[in-house]
C-alpha atoms as a PDB file:
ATOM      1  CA  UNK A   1      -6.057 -17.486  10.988  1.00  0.00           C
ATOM      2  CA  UNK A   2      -3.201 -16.177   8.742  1.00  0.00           C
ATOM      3  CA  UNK A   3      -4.359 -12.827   6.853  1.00  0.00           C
ATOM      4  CA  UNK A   4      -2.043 -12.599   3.601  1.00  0.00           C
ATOM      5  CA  UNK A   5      -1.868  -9.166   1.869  1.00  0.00           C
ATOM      6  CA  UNK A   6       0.355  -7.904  -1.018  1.00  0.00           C
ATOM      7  CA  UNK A   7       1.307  -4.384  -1.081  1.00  0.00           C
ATOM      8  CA  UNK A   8       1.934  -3.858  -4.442  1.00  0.00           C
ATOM      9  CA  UNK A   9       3.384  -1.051  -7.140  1.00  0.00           C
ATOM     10  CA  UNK A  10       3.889  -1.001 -10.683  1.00  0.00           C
ATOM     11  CA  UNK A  11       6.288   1.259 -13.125  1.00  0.00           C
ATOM     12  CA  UNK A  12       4.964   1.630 -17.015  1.00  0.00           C
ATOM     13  CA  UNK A  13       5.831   3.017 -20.266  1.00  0.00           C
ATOM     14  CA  UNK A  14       3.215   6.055 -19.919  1.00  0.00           C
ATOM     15  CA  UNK A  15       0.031   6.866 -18.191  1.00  0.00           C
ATOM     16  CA  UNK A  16      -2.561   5.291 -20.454  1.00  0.00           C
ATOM     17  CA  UNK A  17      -2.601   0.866 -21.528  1.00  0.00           C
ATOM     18  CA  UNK A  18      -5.811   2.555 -24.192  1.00  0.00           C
ATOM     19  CA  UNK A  19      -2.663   4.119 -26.350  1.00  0.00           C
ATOM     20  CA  UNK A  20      -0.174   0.775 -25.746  1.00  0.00           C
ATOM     21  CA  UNK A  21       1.021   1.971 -22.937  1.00  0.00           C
ATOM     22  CA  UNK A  22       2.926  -1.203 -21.056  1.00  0.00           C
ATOM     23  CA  UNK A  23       4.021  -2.617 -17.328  1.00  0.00           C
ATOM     24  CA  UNK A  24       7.959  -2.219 -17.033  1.00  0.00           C
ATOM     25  CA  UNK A  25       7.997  -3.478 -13.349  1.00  0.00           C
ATOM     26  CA  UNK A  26       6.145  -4.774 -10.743  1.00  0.00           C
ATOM     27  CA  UNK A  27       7.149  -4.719  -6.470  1.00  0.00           C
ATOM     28  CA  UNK A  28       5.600  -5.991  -4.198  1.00  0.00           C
ATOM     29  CA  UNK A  29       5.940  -6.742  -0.624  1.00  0.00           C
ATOM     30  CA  UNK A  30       3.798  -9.376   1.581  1.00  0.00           C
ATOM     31  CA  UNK A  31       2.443  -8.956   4.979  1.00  0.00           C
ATOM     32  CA  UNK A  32       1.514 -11.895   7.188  1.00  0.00           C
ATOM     33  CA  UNK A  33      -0.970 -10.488   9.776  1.00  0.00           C
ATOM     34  CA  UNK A  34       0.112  -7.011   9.297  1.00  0.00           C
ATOM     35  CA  UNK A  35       3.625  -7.764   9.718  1.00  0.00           C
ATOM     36  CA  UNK A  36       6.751  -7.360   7.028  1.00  0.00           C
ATOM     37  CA  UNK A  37       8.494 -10.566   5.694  1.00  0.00           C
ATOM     38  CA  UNK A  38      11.228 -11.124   3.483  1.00  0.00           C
ATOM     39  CA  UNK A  39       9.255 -12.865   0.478  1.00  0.00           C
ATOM     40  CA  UNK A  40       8.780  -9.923  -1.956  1.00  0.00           C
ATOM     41  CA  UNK A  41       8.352  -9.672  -5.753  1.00  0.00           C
ATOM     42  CA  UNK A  42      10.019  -7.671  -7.893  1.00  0.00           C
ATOM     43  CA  UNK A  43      10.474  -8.109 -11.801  1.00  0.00           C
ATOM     44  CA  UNK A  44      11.799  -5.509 -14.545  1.00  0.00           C
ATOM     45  CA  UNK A  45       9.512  -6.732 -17.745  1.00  0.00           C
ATOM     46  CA  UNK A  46      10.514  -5.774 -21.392  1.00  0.00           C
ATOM     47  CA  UNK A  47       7.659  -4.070 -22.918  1.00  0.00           C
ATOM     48  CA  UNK A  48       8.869  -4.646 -26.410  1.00  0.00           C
ATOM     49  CA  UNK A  49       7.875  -0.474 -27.019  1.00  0.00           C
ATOM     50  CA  UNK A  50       9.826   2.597 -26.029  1.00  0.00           C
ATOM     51  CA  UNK A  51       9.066   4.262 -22.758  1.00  0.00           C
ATOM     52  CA  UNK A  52       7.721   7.635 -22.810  1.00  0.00           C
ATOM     53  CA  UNK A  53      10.435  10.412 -21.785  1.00  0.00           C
ATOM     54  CA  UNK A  54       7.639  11.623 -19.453  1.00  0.00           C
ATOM     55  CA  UNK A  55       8.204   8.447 -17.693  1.00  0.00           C
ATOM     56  CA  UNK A  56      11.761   7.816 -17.782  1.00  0.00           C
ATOM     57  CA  UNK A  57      11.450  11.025 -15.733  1.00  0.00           C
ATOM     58  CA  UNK A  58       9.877   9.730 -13.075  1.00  0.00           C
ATOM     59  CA  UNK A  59      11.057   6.192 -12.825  1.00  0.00           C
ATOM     60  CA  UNK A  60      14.617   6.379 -14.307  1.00  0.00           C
ATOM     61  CA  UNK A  61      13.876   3.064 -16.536  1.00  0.00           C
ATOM     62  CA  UNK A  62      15.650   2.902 -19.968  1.00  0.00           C
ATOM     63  CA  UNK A  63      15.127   1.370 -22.817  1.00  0.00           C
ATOM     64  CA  UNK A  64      18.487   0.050 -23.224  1.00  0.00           C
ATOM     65  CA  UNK A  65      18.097  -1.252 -19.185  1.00  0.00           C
ATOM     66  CA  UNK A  66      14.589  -3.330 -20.243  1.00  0.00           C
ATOM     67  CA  UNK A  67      16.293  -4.942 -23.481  1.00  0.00           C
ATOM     68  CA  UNK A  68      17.375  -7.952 -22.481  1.00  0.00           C
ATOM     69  CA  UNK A  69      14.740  -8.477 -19.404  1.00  0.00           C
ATOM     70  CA  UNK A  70      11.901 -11.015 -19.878  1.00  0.00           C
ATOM     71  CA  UNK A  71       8.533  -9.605 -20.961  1.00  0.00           C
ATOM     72  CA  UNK A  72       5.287 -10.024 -19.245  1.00  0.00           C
ATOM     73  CA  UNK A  73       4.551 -13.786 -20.718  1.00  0.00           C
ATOM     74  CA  UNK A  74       7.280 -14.994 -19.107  1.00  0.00           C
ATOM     75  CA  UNK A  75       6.717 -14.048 -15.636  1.00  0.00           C
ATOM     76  CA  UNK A  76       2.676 -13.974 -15.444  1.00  0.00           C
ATOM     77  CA  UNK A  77       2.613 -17.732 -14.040  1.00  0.00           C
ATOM     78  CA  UNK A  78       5.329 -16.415 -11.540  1.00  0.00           C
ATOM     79  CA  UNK A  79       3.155 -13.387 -10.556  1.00  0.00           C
ATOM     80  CA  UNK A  80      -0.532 -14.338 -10.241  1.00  0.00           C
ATOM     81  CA  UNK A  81       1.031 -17.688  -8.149  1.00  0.00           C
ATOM     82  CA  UNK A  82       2.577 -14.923  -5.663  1.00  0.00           C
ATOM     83  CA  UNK A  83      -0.267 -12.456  -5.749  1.00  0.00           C
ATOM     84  CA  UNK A  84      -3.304 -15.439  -5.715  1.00  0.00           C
ATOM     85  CA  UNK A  85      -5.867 -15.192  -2.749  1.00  0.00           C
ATOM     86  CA  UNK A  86      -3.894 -11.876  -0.660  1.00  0.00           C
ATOM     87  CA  UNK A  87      -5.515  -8.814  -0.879  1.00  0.00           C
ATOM     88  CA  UNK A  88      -3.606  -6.382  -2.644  1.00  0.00           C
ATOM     89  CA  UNK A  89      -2.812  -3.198  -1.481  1.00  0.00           C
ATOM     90  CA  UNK A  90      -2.478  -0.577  -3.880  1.00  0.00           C
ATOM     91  CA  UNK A  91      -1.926   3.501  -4.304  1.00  0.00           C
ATOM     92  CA  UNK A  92      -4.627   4.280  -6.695  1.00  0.00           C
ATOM     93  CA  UNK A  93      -5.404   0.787  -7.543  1.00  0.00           C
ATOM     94  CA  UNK A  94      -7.676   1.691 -10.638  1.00  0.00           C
ATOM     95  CA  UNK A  95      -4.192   3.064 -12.518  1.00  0.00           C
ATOM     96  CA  UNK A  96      -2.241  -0.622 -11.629  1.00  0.00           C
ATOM     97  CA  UNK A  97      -5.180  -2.744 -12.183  1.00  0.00           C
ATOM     98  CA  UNK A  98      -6.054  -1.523 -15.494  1.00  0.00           C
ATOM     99  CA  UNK A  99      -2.134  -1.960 -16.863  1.00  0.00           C
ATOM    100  CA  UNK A 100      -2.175  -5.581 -15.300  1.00  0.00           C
ATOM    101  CA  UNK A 101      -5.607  -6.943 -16.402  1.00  0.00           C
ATOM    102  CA  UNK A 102      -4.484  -5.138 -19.828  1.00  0.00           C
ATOM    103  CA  UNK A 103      -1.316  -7.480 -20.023  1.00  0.00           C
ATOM    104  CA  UNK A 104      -3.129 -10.431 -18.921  1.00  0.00           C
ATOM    105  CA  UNK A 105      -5.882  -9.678 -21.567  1.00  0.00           C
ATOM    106  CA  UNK A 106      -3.067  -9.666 -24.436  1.00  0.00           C
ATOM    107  CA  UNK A 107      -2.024 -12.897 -23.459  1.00  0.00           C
ATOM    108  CA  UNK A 108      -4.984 -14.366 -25.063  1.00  0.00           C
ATOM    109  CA  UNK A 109      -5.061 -17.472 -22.152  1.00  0.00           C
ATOM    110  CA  UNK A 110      -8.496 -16.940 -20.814  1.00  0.00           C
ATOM    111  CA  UNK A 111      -6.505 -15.624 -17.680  1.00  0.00           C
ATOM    112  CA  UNK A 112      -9.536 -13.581 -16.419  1.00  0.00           C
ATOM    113  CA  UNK A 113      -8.483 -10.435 -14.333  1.00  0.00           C
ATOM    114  CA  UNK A 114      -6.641  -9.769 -11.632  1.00  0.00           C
ATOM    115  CA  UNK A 115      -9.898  -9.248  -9.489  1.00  0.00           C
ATOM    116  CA  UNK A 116     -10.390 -13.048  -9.743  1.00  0.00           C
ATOM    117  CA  UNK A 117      -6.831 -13.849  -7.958  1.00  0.00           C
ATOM    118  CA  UNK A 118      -7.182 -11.205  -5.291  1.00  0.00           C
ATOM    119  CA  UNK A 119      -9.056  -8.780  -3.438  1.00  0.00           C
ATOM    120  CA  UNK A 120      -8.168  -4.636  -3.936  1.00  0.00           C
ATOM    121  CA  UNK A 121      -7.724  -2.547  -1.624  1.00  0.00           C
ATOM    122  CA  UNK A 122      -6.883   1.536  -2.259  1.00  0.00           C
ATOM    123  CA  UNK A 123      -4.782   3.200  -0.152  1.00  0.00           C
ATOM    124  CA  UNK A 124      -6.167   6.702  -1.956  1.00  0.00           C
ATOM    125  CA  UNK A 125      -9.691   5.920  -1.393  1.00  0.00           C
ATOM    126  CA  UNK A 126      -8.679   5.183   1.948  1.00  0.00           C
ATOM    127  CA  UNK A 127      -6.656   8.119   2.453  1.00  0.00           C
ATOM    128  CA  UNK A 128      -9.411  10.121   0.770  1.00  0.00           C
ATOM    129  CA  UNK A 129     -11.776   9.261   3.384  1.00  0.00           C
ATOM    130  CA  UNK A 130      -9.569   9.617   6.279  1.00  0.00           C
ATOM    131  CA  UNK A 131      -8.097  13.122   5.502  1.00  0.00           C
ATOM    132  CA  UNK A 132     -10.934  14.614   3.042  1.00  0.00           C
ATOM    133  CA  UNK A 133      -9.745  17.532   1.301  1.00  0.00           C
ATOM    134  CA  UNK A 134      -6.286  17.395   1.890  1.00  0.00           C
ATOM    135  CA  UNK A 135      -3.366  15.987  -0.436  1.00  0.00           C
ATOM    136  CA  UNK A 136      -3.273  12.406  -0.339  1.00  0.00           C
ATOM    137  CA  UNK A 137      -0.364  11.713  -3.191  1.00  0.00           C
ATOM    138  CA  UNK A 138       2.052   9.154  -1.590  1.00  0.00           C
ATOM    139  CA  UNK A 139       4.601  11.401  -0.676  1.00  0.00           C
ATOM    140  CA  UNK A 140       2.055  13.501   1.354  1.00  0.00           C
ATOM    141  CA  UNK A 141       1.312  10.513   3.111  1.00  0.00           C
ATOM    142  CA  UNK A 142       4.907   9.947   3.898  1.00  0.00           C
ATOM    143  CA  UNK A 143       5.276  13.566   5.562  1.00  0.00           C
ATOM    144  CA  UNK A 144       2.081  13.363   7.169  1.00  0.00           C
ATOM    145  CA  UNK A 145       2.843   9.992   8.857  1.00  0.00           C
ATOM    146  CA  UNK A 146       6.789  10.529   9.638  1.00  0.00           C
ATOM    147  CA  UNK A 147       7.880   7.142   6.991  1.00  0.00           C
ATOM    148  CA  UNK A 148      10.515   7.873   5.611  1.00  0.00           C
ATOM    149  CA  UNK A 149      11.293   8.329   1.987  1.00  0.00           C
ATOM    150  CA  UNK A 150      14.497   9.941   1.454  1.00  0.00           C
ATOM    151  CA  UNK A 151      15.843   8.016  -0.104  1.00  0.00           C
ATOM    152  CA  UNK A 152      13.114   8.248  -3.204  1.00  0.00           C
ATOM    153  CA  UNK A 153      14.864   9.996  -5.325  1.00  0.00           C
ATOM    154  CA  UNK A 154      13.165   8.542  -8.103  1.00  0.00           C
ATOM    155  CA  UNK A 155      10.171   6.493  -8.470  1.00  0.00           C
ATOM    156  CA  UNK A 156      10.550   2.414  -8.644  1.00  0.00           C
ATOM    157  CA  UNK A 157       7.830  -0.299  -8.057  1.00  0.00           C
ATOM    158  CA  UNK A 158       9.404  -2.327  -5.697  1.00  0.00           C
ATOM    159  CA  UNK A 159      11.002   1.023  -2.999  1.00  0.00           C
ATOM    160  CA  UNK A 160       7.077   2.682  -3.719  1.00  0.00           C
ATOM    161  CA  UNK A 161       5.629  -0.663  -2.246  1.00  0.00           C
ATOM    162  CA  UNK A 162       7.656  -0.899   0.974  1.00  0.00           C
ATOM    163  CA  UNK A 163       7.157   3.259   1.520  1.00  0.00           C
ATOM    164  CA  UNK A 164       3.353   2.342   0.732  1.00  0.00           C
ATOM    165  CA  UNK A 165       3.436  -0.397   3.200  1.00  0.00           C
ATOM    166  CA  UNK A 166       4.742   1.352   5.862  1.00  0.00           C
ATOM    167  CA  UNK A 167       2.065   4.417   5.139  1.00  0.00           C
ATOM    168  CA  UNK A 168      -0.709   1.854   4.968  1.00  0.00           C
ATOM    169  CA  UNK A 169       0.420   0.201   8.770  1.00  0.00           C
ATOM    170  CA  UNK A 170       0.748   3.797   9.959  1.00  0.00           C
ATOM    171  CA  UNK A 171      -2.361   4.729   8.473  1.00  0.00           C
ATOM    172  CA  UNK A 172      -4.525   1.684   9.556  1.00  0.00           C
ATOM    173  CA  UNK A 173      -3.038   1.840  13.111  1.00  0.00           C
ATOM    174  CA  UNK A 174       0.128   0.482  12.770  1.00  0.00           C
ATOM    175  CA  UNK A 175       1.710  -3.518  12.989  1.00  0.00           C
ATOM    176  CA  UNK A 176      -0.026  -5.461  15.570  1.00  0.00           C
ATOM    177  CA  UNK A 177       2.392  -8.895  15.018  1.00  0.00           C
ATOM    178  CA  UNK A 178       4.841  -8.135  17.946  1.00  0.00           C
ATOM    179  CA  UNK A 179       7.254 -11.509  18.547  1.00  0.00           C
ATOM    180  CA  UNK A 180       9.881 -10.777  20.883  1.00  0.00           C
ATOM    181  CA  UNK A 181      13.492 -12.850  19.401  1.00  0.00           C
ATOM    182  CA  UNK A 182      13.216 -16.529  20.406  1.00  0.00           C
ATOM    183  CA  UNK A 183       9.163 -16.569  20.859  1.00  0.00           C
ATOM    184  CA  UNK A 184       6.768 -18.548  19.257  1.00  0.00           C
ATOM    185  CA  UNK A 185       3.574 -17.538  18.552  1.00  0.00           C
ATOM    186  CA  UNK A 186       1.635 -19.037  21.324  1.00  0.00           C
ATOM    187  CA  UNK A 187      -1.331 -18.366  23.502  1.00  0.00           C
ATOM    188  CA  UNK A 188       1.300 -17.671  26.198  1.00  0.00           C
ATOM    189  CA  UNK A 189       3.688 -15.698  24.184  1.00  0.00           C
ATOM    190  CA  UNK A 190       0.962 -13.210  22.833  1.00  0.00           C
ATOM    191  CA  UNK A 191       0.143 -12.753  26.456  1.00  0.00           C
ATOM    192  CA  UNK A 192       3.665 -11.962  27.783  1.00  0.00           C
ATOM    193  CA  UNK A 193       3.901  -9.454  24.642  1.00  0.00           C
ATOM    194  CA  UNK A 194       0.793  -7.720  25.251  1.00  0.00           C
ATOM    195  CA  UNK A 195       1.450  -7.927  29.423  1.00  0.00           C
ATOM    196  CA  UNK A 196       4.788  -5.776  27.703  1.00  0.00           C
ATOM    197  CA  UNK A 197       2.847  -3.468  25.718  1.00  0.00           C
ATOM    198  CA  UNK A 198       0.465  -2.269  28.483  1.00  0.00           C
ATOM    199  CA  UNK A 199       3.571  -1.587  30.752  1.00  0.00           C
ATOM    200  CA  UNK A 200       4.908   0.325  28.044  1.00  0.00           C
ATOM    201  CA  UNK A 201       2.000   2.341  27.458  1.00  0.00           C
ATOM    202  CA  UNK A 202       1.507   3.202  31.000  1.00  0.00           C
ATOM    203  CA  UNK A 203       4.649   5.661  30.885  1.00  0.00           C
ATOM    204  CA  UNK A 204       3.741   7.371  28.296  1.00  0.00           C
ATOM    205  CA  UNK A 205       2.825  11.359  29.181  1.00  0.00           C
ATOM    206  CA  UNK A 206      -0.794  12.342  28.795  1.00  0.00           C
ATOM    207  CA  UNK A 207      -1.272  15.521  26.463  1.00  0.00           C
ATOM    208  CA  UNK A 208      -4.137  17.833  26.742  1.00  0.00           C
ATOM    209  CA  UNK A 209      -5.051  19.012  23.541  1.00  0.00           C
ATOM    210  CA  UNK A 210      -5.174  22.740  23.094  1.00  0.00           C
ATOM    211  CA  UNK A 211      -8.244  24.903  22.119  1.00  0.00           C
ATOM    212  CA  UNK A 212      -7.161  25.111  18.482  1.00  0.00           C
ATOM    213  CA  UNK A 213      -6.504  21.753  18.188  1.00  0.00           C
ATOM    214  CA  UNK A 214      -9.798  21.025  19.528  1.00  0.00           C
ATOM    215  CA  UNK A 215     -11.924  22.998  16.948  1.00  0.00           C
ATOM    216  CA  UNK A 216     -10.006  21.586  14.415  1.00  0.00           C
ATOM    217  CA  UNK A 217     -10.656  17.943  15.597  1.00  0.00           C
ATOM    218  CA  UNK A 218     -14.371  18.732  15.949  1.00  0.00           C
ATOM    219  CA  UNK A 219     -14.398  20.628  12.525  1.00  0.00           C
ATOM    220  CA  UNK A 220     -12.579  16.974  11.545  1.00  0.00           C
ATOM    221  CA  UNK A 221     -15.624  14.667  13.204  1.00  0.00           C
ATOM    222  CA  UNK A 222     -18.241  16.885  11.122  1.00  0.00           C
ATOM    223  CA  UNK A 223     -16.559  16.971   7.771  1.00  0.00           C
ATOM    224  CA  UNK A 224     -16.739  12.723   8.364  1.00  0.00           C
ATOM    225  CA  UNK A 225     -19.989  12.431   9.257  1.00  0.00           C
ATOM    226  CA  UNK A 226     -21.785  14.476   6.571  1.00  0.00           C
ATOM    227  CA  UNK A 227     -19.007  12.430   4.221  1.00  0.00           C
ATOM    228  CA  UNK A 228     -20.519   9.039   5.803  1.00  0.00           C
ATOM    229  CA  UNK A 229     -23.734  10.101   6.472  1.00  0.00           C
ATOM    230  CA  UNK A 230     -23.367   8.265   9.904  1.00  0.00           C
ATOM    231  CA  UNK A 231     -22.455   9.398  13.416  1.00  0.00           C
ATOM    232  CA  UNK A 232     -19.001   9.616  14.381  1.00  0.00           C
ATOM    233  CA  UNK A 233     -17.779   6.882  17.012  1.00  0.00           C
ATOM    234  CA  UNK A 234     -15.614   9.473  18.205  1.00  0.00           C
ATOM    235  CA  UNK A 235     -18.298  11.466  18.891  1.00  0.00           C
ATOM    236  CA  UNK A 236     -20.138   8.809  21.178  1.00  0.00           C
ATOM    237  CA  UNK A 237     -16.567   8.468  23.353  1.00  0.00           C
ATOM    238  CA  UNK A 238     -16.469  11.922  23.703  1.00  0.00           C
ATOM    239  CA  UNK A 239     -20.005  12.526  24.898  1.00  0.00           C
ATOM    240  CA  UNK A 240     -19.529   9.084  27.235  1.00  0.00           C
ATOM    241  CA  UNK A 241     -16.330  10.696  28.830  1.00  0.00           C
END
């Protein structure tokens, strides 16, 4: 069965839709079974309102850049047919979510929210619970899972969704589509892939951890499980091995 999810990013006016505020781009990127195709998303929107200089800080987006682009009416068909039944995969999902049912509201079509196209998924809750009281800001991420952002010299929706897709593979264990070139994706080929894999893995060098780094990982498991309020399933392996 095909899984279909969207990682997507937006760019606004300002911080708040309450005081106006408006969607100036959206990027997105699909996955197909937790691996990267070509069909993305991306659309600069005219917000028909200045951007904040705040903003234009961060993202780099004029005013006199957005003038002539179409506004959100004219690509919301385009959009929520992209976006419709994928989970989306989001960076603080509450921020994007609110700006985008905000535009749809305005529209005054009855076009619900975007809840009722896709599922949500946020990659700061999810980072939140992973790595509990540590920064877990986007570029944080980045450093703490070797993805490379250098080249973000300023923010923009569609280069914040790939970085954010990479992260989220990384942080969920990584892609697990592997087609050599020339393969299809049958019984047999997944075989001679994952026969490849294993051989692979068998090379690698086994590292003992060191007594620091064992405290800290056990000073990890109990930080989750009084966060969870469940036993650790690392804690099970450890006390089977």
């Amino acid at each position: 069965m095909k899984t279909r999810q969207i990682v997507l990013d937006t760019e606004t006016t300002g911080l708040d839709p309450d005081l106006g505020h408006r969607i100036i781009e959206i990027g997105c990127v699909e996955l197909i079974n937790r691996r990267r195709t070509d069909n993305t998303f991306q659309q600069y929107i005219n917000p028909e309102r200045d951007v904040d200089e705040g903003a234009l800080e961060v993202h780099g987006i004029s005013n006199d850049f957005l003038a002539d682009k179409p506004k959100f009416k004219d690509i919301v068909d385009d959009f929520l047919n992209y976006a419709r039944n994928a989970e989306l995969i989001i960076h603080n999902a509450a921020f994007d979510t609110a700006f985008i049912n905000r535009e749809l509201d305005a529209l005054g079509r009855d076009l619900g929210v975007i809840e009722d196209y896709c599922t949500i998924l946020d990659t700061l809750a999810l980072a939140r619970h992973t790595h509990p009281g540590q920064r877990n800001d986007l570029d944080a991420l980045c450093k703490r899972y070797s993805v490379d952002n250098l080249q973000r010299t300023q923010h923009g929706a569609l280069l914040d969704a790939e970085i954010l897709a990479d992260v989220y593979l990384s942080m969920t264990g990584g892609q697990t589509a592997f087609l050599l070139d020339g393969m299809t994706s049958s019984t047999q080929d997944a075989t001679d892939v994952n026969k490849s894999r294993v051989k692979t893995q068998k090379s690698l060098p086994v590292i003992t951890p060191s007594a620091e780094e064992s405290a800290a990982h056990a000073l990890w498991i109990k930080r989750l499980e009084k966060e969870t309020n469940a036993p650790c399933l690392w804690r099970r392996i450890e006390e089977q091995s």
